[in-house]
ModelCIF file with pLDDT and N, C-alpha, C, O atoms, coordinates in Angstrom:
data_MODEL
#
_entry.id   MODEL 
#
_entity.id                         1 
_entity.type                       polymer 
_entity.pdbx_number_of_molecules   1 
#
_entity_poly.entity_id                      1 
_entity_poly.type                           'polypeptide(L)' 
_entity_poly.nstd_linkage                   no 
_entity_poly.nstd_monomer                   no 
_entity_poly.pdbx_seq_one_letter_code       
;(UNK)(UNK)(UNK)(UNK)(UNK)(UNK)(UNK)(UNK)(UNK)(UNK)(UNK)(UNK)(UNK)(UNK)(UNK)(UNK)
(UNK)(UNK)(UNK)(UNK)(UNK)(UNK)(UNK)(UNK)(UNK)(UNK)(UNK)(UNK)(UNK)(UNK)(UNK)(UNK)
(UNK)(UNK)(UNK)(UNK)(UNK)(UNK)(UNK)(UNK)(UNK)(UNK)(UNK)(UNK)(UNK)
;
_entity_poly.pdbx_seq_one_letter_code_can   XXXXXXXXXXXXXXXXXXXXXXXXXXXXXXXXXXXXXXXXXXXXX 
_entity_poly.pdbx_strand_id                 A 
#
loop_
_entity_poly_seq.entity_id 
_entity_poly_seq.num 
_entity_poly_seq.mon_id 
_entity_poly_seq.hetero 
1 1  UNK n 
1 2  UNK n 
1 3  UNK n 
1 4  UNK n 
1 5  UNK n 
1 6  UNK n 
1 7  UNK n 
1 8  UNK n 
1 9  UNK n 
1 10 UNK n 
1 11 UNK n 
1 12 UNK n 
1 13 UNK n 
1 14 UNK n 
1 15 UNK n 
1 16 UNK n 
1 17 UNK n 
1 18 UNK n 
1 19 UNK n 
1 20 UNK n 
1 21 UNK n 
1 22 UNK n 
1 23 UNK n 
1 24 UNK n 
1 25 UNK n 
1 26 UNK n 
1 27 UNK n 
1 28 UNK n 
1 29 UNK n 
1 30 UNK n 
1 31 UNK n 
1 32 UNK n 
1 33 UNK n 
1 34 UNK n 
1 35 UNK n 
1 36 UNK n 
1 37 UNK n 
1 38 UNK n 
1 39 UNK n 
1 40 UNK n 
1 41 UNK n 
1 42 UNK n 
1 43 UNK n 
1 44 UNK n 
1 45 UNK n 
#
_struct_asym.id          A 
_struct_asym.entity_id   1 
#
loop_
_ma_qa_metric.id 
_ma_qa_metric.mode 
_ma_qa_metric.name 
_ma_qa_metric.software_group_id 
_ma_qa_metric.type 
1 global pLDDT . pLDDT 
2 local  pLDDT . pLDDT 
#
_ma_qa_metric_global.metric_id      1 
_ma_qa_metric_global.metric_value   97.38 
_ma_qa_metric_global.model_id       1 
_ma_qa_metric_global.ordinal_id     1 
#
loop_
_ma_qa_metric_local.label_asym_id 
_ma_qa_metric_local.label_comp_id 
_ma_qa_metric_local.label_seq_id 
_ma_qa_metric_local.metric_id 
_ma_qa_metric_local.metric_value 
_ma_qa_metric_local.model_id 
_ma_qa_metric_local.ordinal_id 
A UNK 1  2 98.00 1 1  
A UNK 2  2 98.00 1 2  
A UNK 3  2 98.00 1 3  
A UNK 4  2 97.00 1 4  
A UNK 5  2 97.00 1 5  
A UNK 6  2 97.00 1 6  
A UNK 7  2 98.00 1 7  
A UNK 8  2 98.00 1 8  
A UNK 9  2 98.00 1 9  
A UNK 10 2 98.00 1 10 
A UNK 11 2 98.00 1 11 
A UNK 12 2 98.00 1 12 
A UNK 13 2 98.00 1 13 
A UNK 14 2 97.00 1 14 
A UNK 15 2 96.00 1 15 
A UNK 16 2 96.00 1 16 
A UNK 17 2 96.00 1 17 
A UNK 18 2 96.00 1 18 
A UNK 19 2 94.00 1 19 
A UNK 20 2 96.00 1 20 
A UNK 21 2 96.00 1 21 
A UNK 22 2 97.00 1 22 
A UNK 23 2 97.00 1 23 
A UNK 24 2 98.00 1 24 
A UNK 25 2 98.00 1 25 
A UNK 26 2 97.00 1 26 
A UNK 27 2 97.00 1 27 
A UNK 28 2 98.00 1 28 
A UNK 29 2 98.00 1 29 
A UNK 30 2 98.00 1 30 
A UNK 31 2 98.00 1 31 
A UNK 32 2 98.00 1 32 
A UNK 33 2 98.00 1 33 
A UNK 34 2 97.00 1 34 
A UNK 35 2 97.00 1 35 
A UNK 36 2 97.00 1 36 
A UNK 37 2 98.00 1 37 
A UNK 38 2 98.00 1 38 
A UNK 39 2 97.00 1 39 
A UNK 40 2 98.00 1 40 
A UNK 41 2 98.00 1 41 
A UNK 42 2 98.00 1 42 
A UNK 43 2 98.00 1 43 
A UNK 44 2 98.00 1 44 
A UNK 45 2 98.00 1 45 
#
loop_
_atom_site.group_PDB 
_atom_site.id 
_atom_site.type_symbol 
_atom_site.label_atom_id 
_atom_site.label_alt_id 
_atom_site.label_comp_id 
_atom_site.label_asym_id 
_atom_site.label_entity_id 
_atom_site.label_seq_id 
_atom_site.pdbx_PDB_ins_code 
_atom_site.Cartn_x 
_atom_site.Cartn_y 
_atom_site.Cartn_z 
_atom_site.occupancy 
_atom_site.B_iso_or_equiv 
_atom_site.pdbx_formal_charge 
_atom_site.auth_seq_id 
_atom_site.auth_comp_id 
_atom_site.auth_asym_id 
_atom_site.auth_atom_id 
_atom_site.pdbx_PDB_model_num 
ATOM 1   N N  . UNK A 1 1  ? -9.178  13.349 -3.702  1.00 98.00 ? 1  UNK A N  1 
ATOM 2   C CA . UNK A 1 1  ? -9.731  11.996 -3.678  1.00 98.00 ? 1  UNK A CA 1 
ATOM 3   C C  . UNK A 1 1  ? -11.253 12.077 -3.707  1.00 98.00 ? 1  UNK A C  1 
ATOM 4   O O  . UNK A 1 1  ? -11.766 12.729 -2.797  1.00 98.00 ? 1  UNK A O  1 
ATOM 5   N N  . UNK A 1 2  ? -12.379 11.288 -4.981  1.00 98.00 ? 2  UNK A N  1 
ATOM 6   C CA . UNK A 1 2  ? -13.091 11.464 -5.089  1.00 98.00 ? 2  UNK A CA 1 
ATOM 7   C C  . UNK A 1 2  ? -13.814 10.867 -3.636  1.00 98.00 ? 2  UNK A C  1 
ATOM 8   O O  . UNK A 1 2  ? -13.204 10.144 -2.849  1.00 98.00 ? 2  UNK A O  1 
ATOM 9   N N  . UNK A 1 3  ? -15.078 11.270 -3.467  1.00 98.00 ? 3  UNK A N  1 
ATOM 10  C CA . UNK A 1 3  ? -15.680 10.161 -2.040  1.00 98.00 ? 3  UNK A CA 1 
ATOM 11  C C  . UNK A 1 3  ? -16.953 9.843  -2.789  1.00 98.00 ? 3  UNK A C  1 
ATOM 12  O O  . UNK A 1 3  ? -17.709 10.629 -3.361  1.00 98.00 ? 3  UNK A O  1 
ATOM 13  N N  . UNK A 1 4  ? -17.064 8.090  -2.632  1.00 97.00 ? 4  UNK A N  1 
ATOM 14  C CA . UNK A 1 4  ? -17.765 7.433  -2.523  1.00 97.00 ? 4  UNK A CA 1 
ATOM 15  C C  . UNK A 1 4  ? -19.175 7.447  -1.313  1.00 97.00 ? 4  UNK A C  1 
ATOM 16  O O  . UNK A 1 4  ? -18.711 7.763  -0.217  1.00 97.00 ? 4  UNK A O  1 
ATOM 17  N N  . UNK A 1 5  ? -20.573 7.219  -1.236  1.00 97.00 ? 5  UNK A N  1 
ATOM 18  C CA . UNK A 1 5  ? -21.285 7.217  -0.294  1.00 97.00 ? 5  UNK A CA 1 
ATOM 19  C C  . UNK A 1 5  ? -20.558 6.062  0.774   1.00 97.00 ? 5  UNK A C  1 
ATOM 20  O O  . UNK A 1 5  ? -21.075 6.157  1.887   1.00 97.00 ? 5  UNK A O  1 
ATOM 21  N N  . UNK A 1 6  ? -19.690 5.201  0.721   1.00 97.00 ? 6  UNK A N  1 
ATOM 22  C CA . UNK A 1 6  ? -18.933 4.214  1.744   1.00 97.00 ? 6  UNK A CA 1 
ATOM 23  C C  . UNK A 1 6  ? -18.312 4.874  2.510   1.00 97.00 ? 6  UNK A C  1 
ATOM 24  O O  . UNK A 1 6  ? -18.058 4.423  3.627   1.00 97.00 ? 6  UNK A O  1 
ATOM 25  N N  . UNK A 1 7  ? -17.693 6.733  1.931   1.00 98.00 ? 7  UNK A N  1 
ATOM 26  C CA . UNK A 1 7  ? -16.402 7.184  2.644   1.00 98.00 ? 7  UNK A CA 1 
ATOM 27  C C  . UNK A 1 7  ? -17.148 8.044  2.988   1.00 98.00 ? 7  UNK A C  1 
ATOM 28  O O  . UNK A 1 7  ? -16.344 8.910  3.334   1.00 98.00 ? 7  UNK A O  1 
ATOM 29  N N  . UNK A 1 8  ? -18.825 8.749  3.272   1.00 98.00 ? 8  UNK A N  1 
ATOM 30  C CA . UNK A 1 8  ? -19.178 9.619  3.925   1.00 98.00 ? 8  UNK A CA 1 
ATOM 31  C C  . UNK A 1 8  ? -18.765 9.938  4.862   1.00 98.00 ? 8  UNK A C  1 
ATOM 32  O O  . UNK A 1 8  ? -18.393 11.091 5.079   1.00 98.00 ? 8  UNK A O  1 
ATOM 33  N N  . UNK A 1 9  ? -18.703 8.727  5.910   1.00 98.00 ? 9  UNK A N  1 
ATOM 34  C CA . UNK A 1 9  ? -18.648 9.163  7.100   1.00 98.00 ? 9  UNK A CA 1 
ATOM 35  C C  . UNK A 1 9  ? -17.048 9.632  7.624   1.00 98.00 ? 9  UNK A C  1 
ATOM 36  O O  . UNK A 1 9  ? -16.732 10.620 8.288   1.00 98.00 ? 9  UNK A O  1 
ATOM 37  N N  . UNK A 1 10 ? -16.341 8.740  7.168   1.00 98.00 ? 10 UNK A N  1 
ATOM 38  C CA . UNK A 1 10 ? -14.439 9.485  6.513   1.00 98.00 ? 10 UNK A CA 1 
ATOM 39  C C  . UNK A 1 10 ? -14.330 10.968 6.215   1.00 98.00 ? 10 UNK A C  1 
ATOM 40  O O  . UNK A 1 10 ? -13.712 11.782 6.901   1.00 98.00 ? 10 UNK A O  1 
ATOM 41  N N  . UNK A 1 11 ? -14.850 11.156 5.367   1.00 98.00 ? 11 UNK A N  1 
ATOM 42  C CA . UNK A 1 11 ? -15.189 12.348 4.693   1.00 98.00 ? 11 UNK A CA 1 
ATOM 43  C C  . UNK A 1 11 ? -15.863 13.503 5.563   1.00 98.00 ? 11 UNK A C  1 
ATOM 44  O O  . UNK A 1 11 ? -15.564 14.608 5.112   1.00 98.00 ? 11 UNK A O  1 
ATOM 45  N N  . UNK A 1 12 ? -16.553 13.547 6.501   1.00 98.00 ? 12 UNK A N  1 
ATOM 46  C CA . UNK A 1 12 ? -17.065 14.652 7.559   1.00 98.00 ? 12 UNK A CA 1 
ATOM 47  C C  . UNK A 1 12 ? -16.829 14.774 8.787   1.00 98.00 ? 12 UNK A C  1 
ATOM 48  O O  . UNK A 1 12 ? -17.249 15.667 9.523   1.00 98.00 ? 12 UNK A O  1 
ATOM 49  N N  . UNK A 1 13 ? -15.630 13.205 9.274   1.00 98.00 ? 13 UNK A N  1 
ATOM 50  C CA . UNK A 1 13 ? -14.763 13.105 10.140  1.00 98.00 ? 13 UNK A CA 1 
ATOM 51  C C  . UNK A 1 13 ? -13.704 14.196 10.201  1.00 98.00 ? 13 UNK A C  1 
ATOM 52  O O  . UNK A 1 13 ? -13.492 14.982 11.125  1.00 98.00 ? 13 UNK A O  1 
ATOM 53  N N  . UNK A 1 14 ? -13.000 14.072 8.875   1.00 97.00 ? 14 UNK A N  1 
ATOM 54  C CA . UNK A 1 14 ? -12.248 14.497 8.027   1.00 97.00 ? 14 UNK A CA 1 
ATOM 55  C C  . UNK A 1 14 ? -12.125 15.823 8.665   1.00 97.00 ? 14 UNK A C  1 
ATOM 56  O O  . UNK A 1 14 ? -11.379 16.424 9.438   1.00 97.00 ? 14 UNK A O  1 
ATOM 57  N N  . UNK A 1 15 ? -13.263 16.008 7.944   1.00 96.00 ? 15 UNK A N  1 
ATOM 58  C CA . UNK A 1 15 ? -13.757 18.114 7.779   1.00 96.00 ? 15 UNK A CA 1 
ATOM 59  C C  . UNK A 1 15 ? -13.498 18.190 9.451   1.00 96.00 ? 15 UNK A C  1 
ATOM 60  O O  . UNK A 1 15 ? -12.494 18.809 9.802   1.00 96.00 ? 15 UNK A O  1 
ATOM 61  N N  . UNK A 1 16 ? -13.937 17.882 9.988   1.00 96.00 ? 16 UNK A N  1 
ATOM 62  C CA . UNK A 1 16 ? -14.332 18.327 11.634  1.00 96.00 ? 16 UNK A CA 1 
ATOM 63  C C  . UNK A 1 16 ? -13.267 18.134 12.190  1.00 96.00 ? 16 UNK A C  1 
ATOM 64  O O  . UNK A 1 16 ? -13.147 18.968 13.088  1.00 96.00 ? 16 UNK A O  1 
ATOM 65  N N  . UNK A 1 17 ? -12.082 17.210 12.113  1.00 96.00 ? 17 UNK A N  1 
ATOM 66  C CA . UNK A 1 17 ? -11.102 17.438 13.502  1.00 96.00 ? 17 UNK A CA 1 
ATOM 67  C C  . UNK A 1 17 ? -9.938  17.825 12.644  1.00 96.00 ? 17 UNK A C  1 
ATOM 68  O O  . UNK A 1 17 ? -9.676  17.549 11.473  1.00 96.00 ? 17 UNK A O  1 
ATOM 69  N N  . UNK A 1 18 ? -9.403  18.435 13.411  1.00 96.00 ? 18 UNK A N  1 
ATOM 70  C CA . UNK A 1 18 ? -7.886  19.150 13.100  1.00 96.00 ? 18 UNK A CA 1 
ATOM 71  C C  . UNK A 1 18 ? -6.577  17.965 12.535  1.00 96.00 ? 18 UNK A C  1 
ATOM 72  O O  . UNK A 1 18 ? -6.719  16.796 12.891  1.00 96.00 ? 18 UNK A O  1 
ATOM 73  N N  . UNK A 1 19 ? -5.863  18.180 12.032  1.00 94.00 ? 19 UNK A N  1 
ATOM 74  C CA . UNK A 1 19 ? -4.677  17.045 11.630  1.00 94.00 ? 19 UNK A CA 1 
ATOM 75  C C  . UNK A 1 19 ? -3.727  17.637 12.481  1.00 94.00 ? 19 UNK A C  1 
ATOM 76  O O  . UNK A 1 19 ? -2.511  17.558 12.302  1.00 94.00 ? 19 UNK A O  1 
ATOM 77  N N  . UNK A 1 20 ? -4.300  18.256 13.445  1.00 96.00 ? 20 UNK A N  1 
ATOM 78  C CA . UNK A 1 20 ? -2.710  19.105 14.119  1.00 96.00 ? 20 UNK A CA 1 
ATOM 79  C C  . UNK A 1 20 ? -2.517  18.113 15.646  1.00 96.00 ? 20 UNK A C  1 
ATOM 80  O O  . UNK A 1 20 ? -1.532  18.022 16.379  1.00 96.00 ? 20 UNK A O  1 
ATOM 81  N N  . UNK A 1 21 ? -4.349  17.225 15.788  1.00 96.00 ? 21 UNK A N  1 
ATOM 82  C CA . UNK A 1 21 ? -4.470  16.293 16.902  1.00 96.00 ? 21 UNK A CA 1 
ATOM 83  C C  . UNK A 1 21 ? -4.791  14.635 16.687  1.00 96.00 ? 21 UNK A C  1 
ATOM 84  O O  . UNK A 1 21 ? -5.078  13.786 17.531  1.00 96.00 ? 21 UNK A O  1 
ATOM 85  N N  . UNK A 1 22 ? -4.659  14.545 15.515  1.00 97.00 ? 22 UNK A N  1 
ATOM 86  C CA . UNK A 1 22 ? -5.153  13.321 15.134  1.00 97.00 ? 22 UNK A CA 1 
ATOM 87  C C  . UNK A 1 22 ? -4.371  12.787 13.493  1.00 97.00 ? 22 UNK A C  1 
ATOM 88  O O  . UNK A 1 22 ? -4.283  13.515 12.504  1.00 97.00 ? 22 UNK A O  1 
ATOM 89  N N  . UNK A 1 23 ? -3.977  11.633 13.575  1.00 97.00 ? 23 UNK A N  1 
ATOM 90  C CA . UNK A 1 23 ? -3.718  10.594 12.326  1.00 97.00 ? 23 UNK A CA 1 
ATOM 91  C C  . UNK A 1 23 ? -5.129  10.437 11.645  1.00 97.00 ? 23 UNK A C  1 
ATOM 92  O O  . UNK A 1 23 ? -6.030  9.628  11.867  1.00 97.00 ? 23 UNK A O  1 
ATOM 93  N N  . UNK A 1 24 ? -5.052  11.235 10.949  1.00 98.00 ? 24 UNK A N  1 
ATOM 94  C CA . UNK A 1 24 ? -6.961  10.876 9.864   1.00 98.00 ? 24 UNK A CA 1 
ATOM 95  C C  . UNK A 1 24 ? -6.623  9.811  9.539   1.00 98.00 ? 24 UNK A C  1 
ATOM 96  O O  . UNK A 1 24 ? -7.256  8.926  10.116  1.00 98.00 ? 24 UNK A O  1 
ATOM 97  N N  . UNK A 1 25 ? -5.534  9.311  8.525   1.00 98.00 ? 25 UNK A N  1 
ATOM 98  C CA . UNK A 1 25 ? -5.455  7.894  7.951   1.00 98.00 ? 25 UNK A CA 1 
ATOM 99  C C  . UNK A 1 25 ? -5.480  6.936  8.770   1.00 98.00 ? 25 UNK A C  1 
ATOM 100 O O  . UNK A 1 25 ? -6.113  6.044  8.207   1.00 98.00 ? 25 UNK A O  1 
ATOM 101 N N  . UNK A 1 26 ? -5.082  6.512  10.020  1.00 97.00 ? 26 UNK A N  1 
ATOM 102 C CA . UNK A 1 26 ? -5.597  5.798  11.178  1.00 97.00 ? 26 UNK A CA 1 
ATOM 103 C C  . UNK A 1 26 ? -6.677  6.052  12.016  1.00 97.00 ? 26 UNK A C  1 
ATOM 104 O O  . UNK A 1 26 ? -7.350  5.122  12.462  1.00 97.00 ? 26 UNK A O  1 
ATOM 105 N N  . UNK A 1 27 ? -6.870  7.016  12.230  1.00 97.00 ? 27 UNK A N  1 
ATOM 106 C CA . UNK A 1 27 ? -8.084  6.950  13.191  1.00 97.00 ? 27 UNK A CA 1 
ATOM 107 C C  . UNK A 1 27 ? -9.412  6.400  12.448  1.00 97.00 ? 27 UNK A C  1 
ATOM 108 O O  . UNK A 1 27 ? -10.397 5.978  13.053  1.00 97.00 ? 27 UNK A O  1 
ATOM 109 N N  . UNK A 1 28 ? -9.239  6.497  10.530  1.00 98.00 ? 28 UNK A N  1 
ATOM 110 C CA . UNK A 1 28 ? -10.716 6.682  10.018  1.00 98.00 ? 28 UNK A CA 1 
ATOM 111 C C  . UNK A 1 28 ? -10.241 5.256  9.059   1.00 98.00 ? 28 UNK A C  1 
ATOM 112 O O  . UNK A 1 28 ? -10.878 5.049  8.026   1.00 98.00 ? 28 UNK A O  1 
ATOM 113 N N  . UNK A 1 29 ? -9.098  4.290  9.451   1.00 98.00 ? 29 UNK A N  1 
ATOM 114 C CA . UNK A 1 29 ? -8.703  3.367  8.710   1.00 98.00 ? 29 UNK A CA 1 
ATOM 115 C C  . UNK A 1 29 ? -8.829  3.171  7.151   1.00 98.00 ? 29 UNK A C  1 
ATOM 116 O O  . UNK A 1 29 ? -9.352  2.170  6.661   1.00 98.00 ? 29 UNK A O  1 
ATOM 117 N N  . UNK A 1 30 ? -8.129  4.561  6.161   1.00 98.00 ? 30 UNK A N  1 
ATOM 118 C CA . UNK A 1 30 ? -7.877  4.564  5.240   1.00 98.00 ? 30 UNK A CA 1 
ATOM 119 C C  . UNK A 1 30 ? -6.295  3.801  4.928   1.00 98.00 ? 30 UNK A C  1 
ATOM 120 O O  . UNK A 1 30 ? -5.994  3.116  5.905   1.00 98.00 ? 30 UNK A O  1 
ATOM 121 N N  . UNK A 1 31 ? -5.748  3.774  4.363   1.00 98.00 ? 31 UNK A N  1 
ATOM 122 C CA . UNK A 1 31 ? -4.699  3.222  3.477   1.00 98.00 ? 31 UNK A CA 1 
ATOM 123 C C  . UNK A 1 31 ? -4.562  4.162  2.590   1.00 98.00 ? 31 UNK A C  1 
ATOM 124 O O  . UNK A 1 31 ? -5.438  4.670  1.889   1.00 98.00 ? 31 UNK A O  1 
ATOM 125 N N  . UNK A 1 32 ? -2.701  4.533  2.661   1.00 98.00 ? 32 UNK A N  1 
ATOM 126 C CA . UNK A 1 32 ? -2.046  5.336  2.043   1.00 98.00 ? 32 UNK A CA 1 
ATOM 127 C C  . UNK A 1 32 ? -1.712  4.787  0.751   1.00 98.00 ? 32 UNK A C  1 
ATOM 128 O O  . UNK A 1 32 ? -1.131  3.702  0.710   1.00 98.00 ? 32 UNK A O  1 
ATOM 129 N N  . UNK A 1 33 ? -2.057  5.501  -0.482  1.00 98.00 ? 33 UNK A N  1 
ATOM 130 C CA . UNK A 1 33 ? -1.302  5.397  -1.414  1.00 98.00 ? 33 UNK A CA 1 
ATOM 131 C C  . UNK A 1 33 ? -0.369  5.726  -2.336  1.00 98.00 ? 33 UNK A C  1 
ATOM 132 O O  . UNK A 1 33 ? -0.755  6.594  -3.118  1.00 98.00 ? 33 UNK A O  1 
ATOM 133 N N  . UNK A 1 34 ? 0.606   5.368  -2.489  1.00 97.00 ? 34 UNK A N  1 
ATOM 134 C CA . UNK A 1 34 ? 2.107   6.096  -3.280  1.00 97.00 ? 34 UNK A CA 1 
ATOM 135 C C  . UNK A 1 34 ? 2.010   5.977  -4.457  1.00 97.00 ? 34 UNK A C  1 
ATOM 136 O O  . UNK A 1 34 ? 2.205   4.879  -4.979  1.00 97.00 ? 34 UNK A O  1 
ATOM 137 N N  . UNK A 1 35 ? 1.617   7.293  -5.328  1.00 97.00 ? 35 UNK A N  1 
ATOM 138 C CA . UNK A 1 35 ? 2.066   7.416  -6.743  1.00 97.00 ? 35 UNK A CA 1 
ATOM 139 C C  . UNK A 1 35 ? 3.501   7.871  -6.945  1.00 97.00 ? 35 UNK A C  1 
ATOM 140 O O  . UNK A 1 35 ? 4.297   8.430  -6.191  1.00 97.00 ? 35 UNK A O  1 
ATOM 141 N N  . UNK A 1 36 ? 3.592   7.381  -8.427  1.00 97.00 ? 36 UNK A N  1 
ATOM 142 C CA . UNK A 1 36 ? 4.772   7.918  -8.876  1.00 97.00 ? 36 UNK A CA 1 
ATOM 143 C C  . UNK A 1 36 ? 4.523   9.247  -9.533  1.00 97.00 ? 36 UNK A C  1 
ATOM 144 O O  . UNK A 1 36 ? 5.364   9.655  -10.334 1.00 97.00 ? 36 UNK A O  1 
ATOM 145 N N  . UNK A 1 37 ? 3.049   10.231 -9.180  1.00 98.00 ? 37 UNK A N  1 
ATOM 146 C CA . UNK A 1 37 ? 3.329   11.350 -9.376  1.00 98.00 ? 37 UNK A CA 1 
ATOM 147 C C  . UNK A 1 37 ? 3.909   12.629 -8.582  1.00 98.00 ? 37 UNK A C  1 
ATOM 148 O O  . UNK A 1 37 ? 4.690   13.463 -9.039  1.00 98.00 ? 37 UNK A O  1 
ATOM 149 N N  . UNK A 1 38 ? 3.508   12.602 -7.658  1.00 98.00 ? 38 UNK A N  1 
ATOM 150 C CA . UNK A 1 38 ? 4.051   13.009 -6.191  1.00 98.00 ? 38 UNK A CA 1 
ATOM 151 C C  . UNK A 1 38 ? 4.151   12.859 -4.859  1.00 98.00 ? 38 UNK A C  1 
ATOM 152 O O  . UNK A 1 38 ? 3.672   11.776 -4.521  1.00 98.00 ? 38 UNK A O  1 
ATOM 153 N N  . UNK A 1 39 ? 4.588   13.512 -3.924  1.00 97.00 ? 39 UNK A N  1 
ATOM 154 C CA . UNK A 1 39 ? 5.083   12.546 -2.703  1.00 97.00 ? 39 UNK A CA 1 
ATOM 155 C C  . UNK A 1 39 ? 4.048   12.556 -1.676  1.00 97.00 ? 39 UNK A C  1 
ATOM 156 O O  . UNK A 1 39 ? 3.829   11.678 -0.841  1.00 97.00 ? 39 UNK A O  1 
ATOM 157 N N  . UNK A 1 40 ? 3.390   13.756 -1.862  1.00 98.00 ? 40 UNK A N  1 
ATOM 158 C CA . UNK A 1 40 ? 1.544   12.876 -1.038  1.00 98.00 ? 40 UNK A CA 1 
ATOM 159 C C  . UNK A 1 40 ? 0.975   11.577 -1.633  1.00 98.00 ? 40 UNK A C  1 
ATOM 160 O O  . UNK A 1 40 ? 0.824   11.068 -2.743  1.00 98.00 ? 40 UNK A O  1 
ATOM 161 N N  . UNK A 1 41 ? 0.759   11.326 -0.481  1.00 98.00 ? 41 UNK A N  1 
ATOM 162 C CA . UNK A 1 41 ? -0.278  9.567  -0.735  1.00 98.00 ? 41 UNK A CA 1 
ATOM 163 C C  . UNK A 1 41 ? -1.822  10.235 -0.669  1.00 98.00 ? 41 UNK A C  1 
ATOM 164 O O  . UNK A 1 41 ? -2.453  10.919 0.136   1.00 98.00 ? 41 UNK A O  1 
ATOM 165 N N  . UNK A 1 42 ? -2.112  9.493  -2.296  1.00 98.00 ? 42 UNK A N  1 
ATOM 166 C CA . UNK A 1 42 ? -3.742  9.297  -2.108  1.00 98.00 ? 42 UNK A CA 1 
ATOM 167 C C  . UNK A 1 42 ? -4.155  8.330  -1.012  1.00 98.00 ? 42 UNK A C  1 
ATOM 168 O O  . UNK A 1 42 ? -3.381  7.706  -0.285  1.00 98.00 ? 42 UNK A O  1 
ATOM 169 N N  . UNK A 1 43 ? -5.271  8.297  -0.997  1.00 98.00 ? 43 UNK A N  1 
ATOM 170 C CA . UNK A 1 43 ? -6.573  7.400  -0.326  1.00 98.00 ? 43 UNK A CA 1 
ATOM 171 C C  . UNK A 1 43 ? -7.000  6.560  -1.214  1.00 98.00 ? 43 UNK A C  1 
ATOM 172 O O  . UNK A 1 43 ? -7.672  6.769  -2.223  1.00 98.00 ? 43 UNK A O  1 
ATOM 173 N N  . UNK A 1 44 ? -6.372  5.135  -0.585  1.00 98.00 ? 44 UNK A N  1 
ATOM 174 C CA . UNK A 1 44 ? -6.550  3.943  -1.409  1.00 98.00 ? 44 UNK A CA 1 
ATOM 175 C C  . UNK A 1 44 ? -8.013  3.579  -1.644  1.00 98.00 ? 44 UNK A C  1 
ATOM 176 O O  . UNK A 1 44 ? -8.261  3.194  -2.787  1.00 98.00 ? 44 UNK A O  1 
ATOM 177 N N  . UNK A 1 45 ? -9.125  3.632  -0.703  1.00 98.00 ? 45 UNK A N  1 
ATOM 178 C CA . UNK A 1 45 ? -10.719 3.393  -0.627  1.00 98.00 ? 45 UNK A CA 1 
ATOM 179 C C  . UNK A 1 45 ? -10.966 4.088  -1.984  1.00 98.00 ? 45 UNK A C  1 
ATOM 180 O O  . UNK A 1 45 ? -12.109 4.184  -2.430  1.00 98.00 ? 45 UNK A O  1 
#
């Protein structure tokens, strides 16, 4: 997912905390998105 200067701060959130303690897509209020290419969701922003 490309990042926009809007999703900086998303984006180095991101990098820094683990997904093993935290929902990134909630904690940093992105929105999941479902392609019909595969079963990961992009980042709707």
């Amino acid at each position: 997912n490309l990042v926009t200067a809007d999703l900086t701060k998303a984006c180095d959130w991101c990098g820094v905390r683990s997904g093993r303690d935290y929902d990134k897509f909630k904690e940093m209020k992105l929105t999941e998105y479902t392609s019909e290419f595969i079963s990961a969701p992009a980042i709707s922003e």
